[in-house]
N, C-alpha and C. Protein backbone atom coordinates (compact mmCIF):
# COMPACT_ATOMS: atom_id res chain seq x y z
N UNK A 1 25.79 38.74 9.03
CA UNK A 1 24.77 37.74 8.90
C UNK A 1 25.34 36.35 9.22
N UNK A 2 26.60 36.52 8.61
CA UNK A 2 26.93 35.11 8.91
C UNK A 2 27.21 34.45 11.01
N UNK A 3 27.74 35.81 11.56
CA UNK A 3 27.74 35.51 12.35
C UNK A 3 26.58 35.07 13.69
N UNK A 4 25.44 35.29 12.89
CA UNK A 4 23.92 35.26 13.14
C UNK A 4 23.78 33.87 14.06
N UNK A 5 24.07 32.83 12.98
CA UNK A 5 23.92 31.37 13.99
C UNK A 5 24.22 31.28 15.59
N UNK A 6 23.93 30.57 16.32
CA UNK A 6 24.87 30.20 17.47
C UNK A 6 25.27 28.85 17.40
N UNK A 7 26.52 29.29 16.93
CA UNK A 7 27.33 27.75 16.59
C UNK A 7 27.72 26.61 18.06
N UNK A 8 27.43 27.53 19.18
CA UNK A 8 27.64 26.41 20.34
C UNK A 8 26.71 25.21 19.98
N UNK A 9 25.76 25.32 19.31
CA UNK A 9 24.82 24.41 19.01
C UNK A 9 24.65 23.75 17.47
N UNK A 10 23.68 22.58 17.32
CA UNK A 10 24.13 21.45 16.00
C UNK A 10 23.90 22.44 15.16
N UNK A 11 22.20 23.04 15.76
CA UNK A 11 21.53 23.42 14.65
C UNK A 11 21.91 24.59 13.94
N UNK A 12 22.67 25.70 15.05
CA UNK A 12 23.44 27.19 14.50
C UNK A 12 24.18 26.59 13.72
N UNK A 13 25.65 25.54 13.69
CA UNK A 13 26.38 25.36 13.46
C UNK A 13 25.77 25.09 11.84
N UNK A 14 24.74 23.87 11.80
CA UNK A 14 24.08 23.70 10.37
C UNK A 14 23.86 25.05 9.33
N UNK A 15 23.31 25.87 10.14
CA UNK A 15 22.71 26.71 9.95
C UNK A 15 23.95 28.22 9.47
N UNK A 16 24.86 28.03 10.08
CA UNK A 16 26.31 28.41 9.59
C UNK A 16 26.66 27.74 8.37
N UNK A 17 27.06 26.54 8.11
CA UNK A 17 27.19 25.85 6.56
C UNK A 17 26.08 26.61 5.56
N UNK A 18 24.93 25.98 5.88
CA UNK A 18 24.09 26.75 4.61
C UNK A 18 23.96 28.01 3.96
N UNK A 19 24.44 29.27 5.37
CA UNK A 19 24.53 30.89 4.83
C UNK A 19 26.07 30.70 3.94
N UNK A 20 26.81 29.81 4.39
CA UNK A 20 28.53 30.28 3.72
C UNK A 20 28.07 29.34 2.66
N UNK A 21 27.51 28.33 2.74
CA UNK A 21 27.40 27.63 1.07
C UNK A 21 26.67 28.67 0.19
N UNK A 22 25.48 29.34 0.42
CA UNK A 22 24.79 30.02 -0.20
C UNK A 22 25.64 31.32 -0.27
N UNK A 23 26.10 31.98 0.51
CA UNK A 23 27.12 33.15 0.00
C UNK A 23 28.10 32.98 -1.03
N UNK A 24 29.03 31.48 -0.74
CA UNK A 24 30.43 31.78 -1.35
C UNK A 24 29.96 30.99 -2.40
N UNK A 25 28.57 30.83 -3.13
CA UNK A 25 28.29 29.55 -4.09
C UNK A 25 27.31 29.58 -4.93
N UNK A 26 27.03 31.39 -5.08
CA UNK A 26 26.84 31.88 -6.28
C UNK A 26 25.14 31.91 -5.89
N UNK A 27 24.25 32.64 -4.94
CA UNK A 27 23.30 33.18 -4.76
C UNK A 27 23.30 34.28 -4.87
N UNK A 28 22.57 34.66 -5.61
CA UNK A 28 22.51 36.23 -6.50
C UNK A 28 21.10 37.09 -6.39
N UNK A 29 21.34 37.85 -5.96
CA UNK A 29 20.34 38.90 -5.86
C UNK A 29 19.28 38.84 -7.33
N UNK A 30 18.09 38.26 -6.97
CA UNK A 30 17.39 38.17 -8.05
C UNK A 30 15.64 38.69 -7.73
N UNK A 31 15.33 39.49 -7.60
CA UNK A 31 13.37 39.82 -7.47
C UNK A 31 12.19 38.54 -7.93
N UNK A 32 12.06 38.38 -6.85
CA UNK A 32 10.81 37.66 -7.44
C UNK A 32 11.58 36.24 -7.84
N UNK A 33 12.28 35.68 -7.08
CA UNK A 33 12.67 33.91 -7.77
C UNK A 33 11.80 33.49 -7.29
N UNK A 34 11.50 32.35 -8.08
CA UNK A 34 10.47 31.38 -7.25
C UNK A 34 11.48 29.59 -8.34
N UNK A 35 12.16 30.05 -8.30
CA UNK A 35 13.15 28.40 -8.22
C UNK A 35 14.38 28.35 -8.13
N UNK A 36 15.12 27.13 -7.13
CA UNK A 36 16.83 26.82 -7.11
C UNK A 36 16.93 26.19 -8.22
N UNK A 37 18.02 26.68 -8.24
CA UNK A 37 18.57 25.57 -9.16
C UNK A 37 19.84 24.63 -8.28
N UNK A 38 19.57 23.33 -8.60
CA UNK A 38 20.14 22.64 -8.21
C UNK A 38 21.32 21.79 -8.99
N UNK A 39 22.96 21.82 -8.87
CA UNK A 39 23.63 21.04 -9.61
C UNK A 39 23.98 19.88 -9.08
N UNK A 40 23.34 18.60 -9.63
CA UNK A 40 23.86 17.29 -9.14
C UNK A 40 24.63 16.92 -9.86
N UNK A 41 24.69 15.45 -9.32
CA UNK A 41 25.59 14.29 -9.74
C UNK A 41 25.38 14.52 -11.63
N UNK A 42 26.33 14.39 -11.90
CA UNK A 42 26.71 13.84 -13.47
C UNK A 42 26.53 15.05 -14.11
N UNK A 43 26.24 16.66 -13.59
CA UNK A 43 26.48 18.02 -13.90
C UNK A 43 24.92 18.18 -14.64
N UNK A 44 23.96 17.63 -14.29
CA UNK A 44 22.62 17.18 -14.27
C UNK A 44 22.24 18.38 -13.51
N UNK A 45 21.25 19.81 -14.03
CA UNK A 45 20.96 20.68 -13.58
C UNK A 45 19.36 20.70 -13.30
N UNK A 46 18.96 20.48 -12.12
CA UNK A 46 17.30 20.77 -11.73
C UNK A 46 16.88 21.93 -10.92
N UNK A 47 15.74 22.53 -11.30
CA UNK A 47 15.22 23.48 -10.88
C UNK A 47 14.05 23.17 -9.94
N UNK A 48 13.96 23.91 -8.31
CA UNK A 48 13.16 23.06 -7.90
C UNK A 48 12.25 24.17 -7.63
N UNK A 49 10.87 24.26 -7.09
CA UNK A 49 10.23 25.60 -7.30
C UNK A 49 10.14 25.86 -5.28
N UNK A 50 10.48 27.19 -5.35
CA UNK A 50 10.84 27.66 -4.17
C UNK A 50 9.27 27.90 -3.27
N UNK A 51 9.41 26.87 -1.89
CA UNK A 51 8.01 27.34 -1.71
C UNK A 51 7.70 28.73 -1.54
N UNK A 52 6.46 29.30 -1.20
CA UNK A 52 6.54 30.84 -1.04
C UNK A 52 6.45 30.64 0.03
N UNK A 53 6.63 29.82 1.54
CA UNK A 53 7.19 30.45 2.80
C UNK A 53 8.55 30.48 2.54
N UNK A 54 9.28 29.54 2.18
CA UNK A 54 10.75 30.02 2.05
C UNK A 54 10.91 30.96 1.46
N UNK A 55 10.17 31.94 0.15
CA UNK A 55 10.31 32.81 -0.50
C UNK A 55 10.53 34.12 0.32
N UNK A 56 9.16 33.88 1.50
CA UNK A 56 9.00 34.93 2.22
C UNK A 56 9.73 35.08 3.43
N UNK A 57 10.78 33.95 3.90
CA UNK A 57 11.53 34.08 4.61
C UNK A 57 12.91 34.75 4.36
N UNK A 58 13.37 34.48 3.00
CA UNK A 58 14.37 34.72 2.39
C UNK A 58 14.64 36.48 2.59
N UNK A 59 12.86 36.87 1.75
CA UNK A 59 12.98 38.17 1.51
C UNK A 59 12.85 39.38 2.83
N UNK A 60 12.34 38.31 4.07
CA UNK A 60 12.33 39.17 5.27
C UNK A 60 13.94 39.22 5.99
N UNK A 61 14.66 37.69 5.70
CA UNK A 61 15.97 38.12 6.42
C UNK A 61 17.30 39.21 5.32
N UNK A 62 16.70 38.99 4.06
CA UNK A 62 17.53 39.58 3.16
C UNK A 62 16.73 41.45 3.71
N UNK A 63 16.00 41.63 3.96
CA UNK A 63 15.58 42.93 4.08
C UNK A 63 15.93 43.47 5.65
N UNK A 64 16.10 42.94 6.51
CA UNK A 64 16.00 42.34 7.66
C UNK A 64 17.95 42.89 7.84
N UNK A 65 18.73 42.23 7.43
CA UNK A 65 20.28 42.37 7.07
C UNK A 65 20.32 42.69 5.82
N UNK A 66 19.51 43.40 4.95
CA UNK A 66 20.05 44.78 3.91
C UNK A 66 21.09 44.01 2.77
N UNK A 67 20.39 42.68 2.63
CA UNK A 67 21.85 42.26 1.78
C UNK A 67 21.03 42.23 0.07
């Protein structure tokens, strides 16, 4: 999956950061999320609510590459 992007370009390359941030940074197989959690500045934890196209994108490439 990771090798999925095409890093010759900005946007693969972007698009490379976000799968290895989200792999090596504790995204966990969970059914049915509908929020990130987000850790900011000052260890200040917000939850943001996941739209359901991103929901449904998530769950077609996670089904998609079997992860």
């Amino acid at each position: 999956m990771l090798e999925a992007p095409n890093t010759d370009t900005v946007k693969g390359l972007r698009d490379r950061v976000i799968l290895v941030v989200l792999l090596y940074h504790g995204l966990q197989e969970r059914r049915g999320i509908k929020h990130l959690r987000v850790h900011g500045k000052g260890s200040k934890i917000r939850l943001l609510h996941l739209h359901p196209v991103a929901a449904e994108h998530i769950s077609a490439a996670r089904s998609h590459y079997h992860c």
